[in-house]
C-alpha atoms as a PDB file:
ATOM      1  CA  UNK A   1      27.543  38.413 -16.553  1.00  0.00           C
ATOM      2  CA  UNK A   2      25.772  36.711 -13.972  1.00  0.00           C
ATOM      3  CA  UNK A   3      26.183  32.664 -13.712  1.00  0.00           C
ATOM      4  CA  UNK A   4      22.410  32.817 -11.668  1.00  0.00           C
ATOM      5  CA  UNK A   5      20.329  35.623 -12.047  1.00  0.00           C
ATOM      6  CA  UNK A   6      16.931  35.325  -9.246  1.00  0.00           C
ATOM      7  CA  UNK A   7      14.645  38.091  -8.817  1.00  0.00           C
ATOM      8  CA  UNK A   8      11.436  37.995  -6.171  1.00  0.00           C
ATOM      9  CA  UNK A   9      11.056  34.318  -6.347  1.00  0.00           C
ATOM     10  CA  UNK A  10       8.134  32.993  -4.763  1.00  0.00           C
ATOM     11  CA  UNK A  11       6.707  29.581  -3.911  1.00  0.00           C
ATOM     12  CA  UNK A  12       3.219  28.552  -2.323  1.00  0.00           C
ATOM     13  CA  UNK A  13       2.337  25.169  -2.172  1.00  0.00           C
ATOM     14  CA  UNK A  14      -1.374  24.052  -2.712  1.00  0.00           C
ATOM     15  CA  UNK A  15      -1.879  23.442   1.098  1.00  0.00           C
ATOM     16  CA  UNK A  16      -0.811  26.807   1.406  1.00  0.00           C
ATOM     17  CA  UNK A  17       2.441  26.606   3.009  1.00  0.00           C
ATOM     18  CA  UNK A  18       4.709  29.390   1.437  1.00  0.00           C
ATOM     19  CA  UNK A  19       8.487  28.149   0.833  1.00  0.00           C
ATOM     20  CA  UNK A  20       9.874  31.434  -0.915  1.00  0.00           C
ATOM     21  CA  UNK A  21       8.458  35.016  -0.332  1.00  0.00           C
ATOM     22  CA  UNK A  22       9.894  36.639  -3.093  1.00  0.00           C
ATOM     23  CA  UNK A  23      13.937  36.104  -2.928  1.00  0.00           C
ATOM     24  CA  UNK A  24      16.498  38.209  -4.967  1.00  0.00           C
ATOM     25  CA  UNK A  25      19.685  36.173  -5.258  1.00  0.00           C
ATOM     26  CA  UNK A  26      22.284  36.663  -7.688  1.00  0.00           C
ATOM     27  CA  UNK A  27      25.658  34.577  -8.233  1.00  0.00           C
ATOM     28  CA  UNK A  28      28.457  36.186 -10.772  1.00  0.00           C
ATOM     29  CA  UNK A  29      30.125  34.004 -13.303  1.00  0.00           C
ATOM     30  CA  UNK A  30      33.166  31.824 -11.911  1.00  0.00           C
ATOM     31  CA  UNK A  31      32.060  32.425  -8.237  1.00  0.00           C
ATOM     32  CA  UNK A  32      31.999  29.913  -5.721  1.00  0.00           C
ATOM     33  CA  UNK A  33      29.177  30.787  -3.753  1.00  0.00           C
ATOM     34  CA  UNK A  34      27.114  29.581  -0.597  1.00  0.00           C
ATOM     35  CA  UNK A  35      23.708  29.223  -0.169  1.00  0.00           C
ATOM     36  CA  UNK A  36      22.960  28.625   3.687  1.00  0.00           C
ATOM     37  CA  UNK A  37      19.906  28.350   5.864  1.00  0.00           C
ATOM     38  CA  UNK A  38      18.439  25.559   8.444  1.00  0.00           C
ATOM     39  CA  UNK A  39      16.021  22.646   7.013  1.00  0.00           C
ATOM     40  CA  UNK A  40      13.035  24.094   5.499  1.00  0.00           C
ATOM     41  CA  UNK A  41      14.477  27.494   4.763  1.00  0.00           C
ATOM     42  CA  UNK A  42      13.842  27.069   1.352  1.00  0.00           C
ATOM     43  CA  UNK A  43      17.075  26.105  -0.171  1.00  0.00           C
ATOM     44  CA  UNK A  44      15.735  22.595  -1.788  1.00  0.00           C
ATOM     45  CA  UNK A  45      12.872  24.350  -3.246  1.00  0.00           C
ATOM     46  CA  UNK A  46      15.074  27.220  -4.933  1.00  0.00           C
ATOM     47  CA  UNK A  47      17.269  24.779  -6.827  1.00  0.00           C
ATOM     48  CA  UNK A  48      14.162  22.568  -7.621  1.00  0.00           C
ATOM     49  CA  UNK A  49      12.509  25.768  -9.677  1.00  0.00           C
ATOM     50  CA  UNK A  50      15.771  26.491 -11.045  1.00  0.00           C
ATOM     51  CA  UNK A  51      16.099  22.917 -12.499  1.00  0.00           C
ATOM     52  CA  UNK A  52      12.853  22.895 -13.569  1.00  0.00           C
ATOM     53  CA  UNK A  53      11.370  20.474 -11.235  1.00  0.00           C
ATOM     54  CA  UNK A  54       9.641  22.600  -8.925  1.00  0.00           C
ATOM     55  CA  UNK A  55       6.805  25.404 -10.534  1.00  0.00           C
ATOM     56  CA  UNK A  56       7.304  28.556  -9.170  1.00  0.00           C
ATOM     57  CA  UNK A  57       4.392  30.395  -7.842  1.00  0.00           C
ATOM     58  CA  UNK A  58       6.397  34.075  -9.555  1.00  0.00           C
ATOM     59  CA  UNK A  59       9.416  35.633  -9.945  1.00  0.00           C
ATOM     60  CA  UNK A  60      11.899  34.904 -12.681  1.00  0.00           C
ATOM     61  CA  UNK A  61      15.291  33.117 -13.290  1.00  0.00           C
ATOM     62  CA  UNK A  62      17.770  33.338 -15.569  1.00  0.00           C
ATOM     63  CA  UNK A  63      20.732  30.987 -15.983  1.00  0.00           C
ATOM     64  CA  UNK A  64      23.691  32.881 -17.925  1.00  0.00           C
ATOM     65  CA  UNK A  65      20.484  35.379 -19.480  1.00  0.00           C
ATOM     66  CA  UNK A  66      18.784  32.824 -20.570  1.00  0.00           C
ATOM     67  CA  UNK A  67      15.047  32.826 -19.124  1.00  0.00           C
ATOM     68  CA  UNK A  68      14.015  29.611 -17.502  1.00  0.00           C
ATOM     69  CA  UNK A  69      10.611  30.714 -18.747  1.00  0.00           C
ATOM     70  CA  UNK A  70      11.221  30.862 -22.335  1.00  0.00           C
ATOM     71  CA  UNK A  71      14.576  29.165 -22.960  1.00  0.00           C
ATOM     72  CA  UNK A  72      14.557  26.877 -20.955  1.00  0.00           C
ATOM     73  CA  UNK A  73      16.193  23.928 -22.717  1.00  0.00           C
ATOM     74  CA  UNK A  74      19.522  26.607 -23.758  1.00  0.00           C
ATOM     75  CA  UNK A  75      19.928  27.170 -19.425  1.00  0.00           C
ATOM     76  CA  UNK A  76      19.619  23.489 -18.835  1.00  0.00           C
ATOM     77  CA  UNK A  77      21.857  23.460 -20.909  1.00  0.00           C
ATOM     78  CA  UNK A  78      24.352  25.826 -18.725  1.00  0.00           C
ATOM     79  CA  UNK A  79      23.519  23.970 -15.872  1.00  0.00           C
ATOM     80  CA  UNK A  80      24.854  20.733 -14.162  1.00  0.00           C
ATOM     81  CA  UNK A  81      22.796  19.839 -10.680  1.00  0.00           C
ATOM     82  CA  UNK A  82      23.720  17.154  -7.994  1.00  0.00           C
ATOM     83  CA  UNK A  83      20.613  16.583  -5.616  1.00  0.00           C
ATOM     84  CA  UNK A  84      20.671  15.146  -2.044  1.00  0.00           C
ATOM     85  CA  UNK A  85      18.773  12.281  -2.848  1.00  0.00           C
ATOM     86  CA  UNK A  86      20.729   9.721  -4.690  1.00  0.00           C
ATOM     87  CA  UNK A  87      18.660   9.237  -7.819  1.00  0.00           C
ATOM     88  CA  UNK A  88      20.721   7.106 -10.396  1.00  0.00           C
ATOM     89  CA  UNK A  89      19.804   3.499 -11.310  1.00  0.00           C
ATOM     90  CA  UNK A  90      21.080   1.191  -8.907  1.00  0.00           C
ATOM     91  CA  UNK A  91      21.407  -1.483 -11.476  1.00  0.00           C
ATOM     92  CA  UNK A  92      23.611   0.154 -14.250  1.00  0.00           C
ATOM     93  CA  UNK A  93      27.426  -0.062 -13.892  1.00  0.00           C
ATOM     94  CA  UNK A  94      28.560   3.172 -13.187  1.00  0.00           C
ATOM     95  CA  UNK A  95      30.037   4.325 -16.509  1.00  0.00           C
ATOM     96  CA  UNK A  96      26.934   3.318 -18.271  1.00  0.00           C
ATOM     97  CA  UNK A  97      24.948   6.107 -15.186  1.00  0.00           C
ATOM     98  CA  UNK A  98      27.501   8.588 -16.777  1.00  0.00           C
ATOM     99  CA  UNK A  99      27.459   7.352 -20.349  1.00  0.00           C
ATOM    100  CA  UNK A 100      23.468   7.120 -20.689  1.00  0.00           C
ATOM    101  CA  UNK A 101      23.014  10.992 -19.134  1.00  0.00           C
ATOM    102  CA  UNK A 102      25.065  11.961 -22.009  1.00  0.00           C
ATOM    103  CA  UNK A 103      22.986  10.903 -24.472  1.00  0.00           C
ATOM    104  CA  UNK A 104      20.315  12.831 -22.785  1.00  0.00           C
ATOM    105  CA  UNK A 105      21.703  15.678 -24.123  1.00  0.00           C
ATOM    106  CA  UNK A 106      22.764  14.845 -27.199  1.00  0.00           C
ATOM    107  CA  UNK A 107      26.661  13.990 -26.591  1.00  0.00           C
ATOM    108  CA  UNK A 108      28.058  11.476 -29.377  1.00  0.00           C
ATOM    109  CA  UNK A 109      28.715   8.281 -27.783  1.00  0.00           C
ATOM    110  CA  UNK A 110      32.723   8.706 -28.749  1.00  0.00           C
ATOM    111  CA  UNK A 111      33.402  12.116 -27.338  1.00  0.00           C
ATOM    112  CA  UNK A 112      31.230  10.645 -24.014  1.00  0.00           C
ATOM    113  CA  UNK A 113      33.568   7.754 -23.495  1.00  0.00           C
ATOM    114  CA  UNK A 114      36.320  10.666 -23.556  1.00  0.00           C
ATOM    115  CA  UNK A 115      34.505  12.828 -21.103  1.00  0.00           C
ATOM    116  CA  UNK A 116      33.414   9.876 -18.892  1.00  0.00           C
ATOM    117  CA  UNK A 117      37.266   8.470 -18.504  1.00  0.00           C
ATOM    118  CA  UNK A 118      38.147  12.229 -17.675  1.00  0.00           C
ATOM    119  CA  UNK A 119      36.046  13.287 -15.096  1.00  0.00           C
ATOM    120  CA  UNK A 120      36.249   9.797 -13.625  1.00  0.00           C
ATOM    121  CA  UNK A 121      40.170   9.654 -13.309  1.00  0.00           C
ATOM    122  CA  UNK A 122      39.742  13.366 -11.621  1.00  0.00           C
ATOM    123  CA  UNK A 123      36.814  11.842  -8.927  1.00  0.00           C
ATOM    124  CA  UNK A 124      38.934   8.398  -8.314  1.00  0.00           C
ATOM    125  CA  UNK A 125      36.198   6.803  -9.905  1.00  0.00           C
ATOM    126  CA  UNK A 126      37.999   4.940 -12.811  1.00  0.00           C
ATOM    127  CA  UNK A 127      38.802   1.842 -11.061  1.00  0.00           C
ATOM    128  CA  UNK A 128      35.111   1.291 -10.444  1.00  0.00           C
ATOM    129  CA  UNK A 129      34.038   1.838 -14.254  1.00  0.00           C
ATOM    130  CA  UNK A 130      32.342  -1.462 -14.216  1.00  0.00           C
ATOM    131  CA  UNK A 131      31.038  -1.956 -10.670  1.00  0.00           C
ATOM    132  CA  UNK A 132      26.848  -2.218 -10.215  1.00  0.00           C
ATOM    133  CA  UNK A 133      26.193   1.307  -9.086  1.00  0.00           C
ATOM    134  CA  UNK A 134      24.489  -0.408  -6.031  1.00  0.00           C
ATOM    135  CA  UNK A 135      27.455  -1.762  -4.765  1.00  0.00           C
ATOM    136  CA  UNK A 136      28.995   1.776  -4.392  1.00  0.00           C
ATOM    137  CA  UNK A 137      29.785   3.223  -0.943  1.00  0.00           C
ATOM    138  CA  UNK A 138      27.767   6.214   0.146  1.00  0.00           C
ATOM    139  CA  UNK A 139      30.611   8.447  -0.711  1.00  0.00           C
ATOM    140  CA  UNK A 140      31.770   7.211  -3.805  1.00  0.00           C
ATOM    141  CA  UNK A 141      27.971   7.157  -4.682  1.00  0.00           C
ATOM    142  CA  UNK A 142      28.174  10.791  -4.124  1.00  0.00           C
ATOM    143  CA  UNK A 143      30.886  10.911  -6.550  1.00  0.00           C
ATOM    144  CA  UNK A 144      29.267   9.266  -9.255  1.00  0.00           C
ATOM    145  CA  UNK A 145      26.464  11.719  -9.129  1.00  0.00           C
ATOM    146  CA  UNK A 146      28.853  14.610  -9.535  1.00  0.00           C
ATOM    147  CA  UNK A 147      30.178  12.796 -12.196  1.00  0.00           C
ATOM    148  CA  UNK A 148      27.221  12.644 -14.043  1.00  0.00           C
ATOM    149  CA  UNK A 149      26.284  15.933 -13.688  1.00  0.00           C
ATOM    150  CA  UNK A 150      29.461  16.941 -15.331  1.00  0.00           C
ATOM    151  CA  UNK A 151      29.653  15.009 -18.194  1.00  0.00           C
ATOM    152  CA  UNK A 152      27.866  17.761 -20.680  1.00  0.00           C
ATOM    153  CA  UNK A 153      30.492  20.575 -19.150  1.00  0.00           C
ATOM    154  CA  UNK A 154      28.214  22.538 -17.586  1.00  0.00           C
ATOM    155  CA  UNK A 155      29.040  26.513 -16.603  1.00  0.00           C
ATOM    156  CA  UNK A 156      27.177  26.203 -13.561  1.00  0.00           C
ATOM    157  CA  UNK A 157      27.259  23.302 -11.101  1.00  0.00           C
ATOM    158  CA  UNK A 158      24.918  23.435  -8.364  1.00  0.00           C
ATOM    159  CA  UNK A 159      25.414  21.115  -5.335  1.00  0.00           C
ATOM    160  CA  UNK A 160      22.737  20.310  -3.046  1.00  0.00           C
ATOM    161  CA  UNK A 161      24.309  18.915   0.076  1.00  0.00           C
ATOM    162  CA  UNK A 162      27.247  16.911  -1.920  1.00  0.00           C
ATOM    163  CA  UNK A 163      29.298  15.755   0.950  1.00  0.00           C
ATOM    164  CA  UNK A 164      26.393  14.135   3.321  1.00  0.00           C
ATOM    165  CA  UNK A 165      27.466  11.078   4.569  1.00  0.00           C
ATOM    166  CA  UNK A 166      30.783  11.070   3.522  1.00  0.00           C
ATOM    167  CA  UNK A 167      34.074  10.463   5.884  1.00  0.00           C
ATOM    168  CA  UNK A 168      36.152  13.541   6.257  1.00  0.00           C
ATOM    169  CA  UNK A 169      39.095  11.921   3.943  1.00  0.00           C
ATOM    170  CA  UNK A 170      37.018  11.525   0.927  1.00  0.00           C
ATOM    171  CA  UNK A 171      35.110  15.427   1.939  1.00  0.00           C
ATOM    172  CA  UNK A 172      38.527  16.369   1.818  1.00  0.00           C
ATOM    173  CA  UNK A 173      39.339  15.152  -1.053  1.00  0.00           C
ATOM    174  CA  UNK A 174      36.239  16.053  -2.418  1.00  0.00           C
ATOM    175  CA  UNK A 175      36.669  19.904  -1.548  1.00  0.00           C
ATOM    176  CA  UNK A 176      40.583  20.179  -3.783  1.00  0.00           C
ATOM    177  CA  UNK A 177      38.261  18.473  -6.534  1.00  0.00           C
ATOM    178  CA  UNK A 178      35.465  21.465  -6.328  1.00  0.00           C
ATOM    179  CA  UNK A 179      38.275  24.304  -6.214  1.00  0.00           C
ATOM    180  CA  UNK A 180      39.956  22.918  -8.815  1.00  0.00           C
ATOM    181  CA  UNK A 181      36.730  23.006 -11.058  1.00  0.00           C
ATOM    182  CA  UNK A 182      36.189  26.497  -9.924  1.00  0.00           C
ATOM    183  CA  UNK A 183      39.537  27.299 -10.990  1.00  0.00           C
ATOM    184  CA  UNK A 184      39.199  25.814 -14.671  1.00  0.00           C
ATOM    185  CA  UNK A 185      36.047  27.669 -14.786  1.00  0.00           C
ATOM    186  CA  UNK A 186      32.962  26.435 -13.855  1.00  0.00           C
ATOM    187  CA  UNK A 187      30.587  28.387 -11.573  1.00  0.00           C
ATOM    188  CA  UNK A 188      29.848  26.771  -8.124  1.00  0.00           C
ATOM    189  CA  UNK A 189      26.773  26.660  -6.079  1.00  0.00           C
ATOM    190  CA  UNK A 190      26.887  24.733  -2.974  1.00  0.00           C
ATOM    191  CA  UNK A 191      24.507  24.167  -0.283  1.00  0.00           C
ATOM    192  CA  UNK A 192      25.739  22.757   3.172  1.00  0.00           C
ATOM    193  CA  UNK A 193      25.049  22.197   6.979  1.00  0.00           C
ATOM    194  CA  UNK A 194      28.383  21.701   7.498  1.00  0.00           C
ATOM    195  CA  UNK A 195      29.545  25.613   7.689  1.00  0.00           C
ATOM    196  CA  UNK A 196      33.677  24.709   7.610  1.00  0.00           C
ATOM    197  CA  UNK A 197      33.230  23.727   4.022  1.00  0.00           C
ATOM    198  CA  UNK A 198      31.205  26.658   3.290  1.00  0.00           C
ATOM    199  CA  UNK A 199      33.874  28.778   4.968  1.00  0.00           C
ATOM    200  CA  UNK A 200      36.789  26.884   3.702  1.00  0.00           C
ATOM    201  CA  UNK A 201      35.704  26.771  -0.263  1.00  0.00           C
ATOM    202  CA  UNK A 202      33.527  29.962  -0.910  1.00  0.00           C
ATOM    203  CA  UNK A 203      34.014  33.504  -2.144  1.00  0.00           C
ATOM    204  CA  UNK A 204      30.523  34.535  -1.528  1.00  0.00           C
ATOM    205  CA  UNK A 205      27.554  33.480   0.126  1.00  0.00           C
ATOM    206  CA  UNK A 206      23.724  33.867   0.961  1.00  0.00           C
ATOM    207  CA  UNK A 207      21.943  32.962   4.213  1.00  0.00           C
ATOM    208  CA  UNK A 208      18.245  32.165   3.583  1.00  0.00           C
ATOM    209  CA  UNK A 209      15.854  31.473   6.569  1.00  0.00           C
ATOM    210  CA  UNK A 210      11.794  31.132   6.085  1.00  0.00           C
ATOM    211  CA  UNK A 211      12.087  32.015   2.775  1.00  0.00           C
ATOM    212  CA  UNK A 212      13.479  35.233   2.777  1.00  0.00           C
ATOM    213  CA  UNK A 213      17.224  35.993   1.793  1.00  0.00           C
ATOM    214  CA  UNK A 214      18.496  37.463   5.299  1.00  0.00           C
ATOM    215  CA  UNK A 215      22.141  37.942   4.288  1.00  0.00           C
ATOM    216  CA  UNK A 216      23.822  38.598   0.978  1.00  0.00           C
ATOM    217  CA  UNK A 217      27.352  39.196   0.911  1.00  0.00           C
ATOM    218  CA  UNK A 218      30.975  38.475  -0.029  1.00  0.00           C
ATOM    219  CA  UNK A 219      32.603  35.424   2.655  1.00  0.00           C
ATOM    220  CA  UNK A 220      35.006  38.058   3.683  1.00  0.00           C
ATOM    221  CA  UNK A 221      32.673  41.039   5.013  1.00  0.00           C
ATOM    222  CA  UNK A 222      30.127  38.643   6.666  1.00  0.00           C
ATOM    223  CA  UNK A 223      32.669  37.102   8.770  1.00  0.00           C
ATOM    224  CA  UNK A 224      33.728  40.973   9.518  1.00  0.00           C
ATOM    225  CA  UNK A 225      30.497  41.160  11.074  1.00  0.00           C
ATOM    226  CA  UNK A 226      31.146  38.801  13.866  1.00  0.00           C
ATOM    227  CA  UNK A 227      31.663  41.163  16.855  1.00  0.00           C
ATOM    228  CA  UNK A 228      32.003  38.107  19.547  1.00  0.00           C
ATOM    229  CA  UNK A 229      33.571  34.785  19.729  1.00  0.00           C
ATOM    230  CA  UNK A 230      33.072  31.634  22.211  1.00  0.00           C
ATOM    231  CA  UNK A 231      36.035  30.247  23.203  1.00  0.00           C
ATOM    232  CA  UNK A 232      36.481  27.136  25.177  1.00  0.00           C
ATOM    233  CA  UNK A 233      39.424  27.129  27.717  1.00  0.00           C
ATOM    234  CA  UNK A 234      40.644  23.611  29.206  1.00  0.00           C
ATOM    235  CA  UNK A 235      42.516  23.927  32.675  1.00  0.00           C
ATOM    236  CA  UNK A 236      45.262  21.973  34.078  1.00  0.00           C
ATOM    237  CA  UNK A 237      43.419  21.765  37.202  1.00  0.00           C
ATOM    238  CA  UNK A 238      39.600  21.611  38.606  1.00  0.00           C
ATOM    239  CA  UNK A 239      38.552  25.167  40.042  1.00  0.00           C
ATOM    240  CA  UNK A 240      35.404  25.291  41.848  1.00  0.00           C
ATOM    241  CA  UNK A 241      35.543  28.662  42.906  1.00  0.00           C
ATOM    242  CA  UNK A 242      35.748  30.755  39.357  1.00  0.00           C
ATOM    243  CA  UNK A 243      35.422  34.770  40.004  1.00  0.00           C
ATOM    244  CA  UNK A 244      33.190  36.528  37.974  1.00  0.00           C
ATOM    245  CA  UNK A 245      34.386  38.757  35.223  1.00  0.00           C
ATOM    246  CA  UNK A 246      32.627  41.380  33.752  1.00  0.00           C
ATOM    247  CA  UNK A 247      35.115  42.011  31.231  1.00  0.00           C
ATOM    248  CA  UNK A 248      35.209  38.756  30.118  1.00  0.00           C
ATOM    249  CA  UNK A 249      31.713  36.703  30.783  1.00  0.00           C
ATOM    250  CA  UNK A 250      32.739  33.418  32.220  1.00  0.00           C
ATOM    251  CA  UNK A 251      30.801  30.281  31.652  1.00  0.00           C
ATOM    252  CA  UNK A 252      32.292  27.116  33.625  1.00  0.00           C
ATOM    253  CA  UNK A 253      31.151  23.960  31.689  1.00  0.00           C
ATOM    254  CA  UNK A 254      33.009  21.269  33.954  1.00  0.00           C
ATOM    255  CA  UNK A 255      35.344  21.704  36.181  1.00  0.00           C
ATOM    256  CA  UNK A 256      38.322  21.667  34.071  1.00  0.00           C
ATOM    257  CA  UNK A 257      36.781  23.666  31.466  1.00  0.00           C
ATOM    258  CA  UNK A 258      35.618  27.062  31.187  1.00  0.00           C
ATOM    259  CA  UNK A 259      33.603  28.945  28.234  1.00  0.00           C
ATOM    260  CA  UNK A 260      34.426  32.448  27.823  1.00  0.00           C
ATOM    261  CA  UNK A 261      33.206  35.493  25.193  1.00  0.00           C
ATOM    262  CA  UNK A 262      35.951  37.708  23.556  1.00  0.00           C
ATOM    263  CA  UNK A 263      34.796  40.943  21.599  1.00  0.00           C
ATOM    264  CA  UNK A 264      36.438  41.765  18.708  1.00  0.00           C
ATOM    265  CA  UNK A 265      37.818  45.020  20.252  1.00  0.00           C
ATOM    266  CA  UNK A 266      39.645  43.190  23.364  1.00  0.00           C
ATOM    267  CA  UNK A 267      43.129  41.137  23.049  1.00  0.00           C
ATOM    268  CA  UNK A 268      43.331  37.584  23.801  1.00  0.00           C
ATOM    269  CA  UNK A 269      46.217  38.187  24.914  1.00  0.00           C
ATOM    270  CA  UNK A 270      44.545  40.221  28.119  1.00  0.00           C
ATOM    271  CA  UNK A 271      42.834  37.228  28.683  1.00  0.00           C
ATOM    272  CA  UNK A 272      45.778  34.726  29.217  1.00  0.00           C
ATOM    273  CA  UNK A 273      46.944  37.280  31.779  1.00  0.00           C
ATOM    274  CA  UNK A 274      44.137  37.506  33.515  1.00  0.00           C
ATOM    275  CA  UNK A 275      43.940  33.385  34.071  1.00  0.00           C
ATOM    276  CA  UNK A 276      47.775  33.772  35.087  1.00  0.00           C
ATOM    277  CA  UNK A 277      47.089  36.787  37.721  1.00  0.00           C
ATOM    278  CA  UNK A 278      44.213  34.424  39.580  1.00  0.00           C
ATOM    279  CA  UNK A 279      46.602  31.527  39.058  1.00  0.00           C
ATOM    280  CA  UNK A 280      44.530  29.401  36.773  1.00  0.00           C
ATOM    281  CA  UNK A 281      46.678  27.204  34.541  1.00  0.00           C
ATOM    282  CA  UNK A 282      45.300  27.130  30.783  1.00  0.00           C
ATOM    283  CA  UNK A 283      46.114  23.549  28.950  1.00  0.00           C
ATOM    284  CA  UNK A 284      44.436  24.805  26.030  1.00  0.00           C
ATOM    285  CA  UNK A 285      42.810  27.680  24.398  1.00  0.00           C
ATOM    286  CA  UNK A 286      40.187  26.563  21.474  1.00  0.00           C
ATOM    287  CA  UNK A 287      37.305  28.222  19.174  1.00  0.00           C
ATOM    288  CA  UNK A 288      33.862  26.680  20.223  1.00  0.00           C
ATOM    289  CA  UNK A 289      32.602  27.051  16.408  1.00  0.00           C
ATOM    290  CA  UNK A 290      34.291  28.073  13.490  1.00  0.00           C
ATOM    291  CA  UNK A 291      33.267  31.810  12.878  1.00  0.00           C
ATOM    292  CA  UNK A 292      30.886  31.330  10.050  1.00  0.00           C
ATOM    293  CA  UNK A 293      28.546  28.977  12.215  1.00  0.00           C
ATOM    294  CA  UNK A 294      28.811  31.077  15.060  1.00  0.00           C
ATOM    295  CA  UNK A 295      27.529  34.280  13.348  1.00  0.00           C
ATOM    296  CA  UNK A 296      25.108  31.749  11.333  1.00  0.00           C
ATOM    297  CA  UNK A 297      23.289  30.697  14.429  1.00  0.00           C
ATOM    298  CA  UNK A 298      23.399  34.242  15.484  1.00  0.00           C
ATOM    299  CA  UNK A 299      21.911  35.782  11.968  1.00  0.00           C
ATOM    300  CA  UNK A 300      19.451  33.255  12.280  1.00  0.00           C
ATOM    301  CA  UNK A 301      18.296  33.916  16.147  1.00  0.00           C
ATOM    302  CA  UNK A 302      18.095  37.854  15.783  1.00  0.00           C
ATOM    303  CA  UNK A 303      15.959  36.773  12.281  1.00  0.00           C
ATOM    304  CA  UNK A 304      14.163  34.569  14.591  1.00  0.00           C
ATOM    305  CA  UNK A 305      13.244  37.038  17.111  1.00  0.00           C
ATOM    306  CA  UNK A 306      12.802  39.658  14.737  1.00  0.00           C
ATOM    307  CA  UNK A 307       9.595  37.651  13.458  1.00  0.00           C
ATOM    308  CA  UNK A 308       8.076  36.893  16.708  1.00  0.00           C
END
């Protein structure tokens, strides 16, 4: 069964700016799965139709079979969704944000409590039970909203930009929580602009760009696609004479540093020796990007220049 079921999707906007041109986009039960693309690709407005808050111009979606269109209240049921924007009351302690969500949909005070202390003990967030939401950090803040998108259990969780803002201990942190969720179950949707996560946490993953689905694939045999890598080579000492290469394009940056593109097919190894045969000393040898936002911003400029 599928967790997400989208087929040609399509949103205009009444001043006639089209956001969607008719995606297909499918996510399998207990995936964890990306959903990529620059700002104003058209990721925002996809999970705002799918939640209901954003009309669709056509198309359909289905949240484990049921039909947005007709069943609407049994797939918001299925589905759990943490927005960019924080959008909580301020003024509420933070149990009572949780505890007041639940009775949105119907959860017995008593078995809320339960569910609240849970999921709040698993997201560090017990301690801060009774603080004013306000007084939250930004990344506890973030948090608190998954929190309260989890407290009616949802089979699909759909995060829209969850870690924004927040220091690389508690994204860390944050990431073990999100695998471990996937793990017990629950179906994972994230959007990101920071591509490690992406990389690090999903099985899957779609790339959209002007609102058209451009890739669709498993992590694995996208990253298989990447033919070339950028490199970034620091030397132990200035050279202001570099040869050129045409085996292996050389880029010098500074003059301890030198930018270099390896294909797939050649060894790195060859490389090394050919710094050692000119008698360059190499200090270090380091990836420019991580591979998924190298072949991102490549997917996206042959897209790019594909339109024009």
């Amino acid at each position: 069964m599928n967790a997400l079921d989208i087929k040609q999707l399509k949103k205009t906007y009444s001043n006639g700016k089209t956001a969607l041109q008719g995606i297909d986009l499918q996510v399998k039960e207990g995936d964890f799965f990306a959903l990529l693309g620059p700002n104003g690709a058209g990721k925002s407005t996809t999970i705002g139709i799918i939640s209901s808050l954003v009309n669709k111009s056509a198309g359909e979606i289905s949240v484990f079979d049921y039909n947005i269109d007709t069943r609407l209240s049994m797939a918001k049921a299925c589905l759990g969704i943490v927005p960019q924007e924080i959008n909580f009351s301020l003024f509420e302690t933070t149990i009572e944000v949780v505890l007041n969500q639940a009775g949105y949909y119907g959860i017995p005070r008593k078995l809320a409590k339960i569910r609240a202390e849970k999921v709040f003990r698993e997201l560090d967030l017990w301690d801060r039970r009774n603080d004013i939401s306000r007084t939250l950090s930004g990344g506890f803040k973030r948090r608190l909203m998954i929190a309260r998108a989890l407290i009616h259990e949802p089979r699909l969780l759909i995060l829209d930009e969850p870690t924004a803002g927040v220091d690389v201990e508690l994204r860390r942190s944050m990431w073990d929580f999100l695998r471990q969720l996937n793990r017990s179950g629950t179906t994972i949707v994230l959007t990101t602009h920071y591509l490690e996560e992406a990389e690090s946490l999903c099985e899957n993953i779609a790339i959209i760009d002007n609102g058209q689905i451009i890739e669709h694939s498993s992590m694995k045999e996208l990253l298989g696609k990447l033919n070339v890598e950028t490199f970034i080579v620091e030397l132990e000492d200035e050279v202001t004479d570099l040869q050129e290469n045409k085996q292996y394009p050389l880029h010098q940056i500074s003059a301890n540093s030198i930018e270099v593109e390896v294909n797939k097919s050649q060894n790195i190894n060859e490389l090394i020796d050919y710094f050692s045969s000119n008698n360059i000393g190499v200090r270090s040898l380091r990836s420019k990007s991580n591979r998924l936002e190298e072949l991102f911003i490549r997917l996206l400029s042959n897209n790019n220049s594909e339109e024009h």
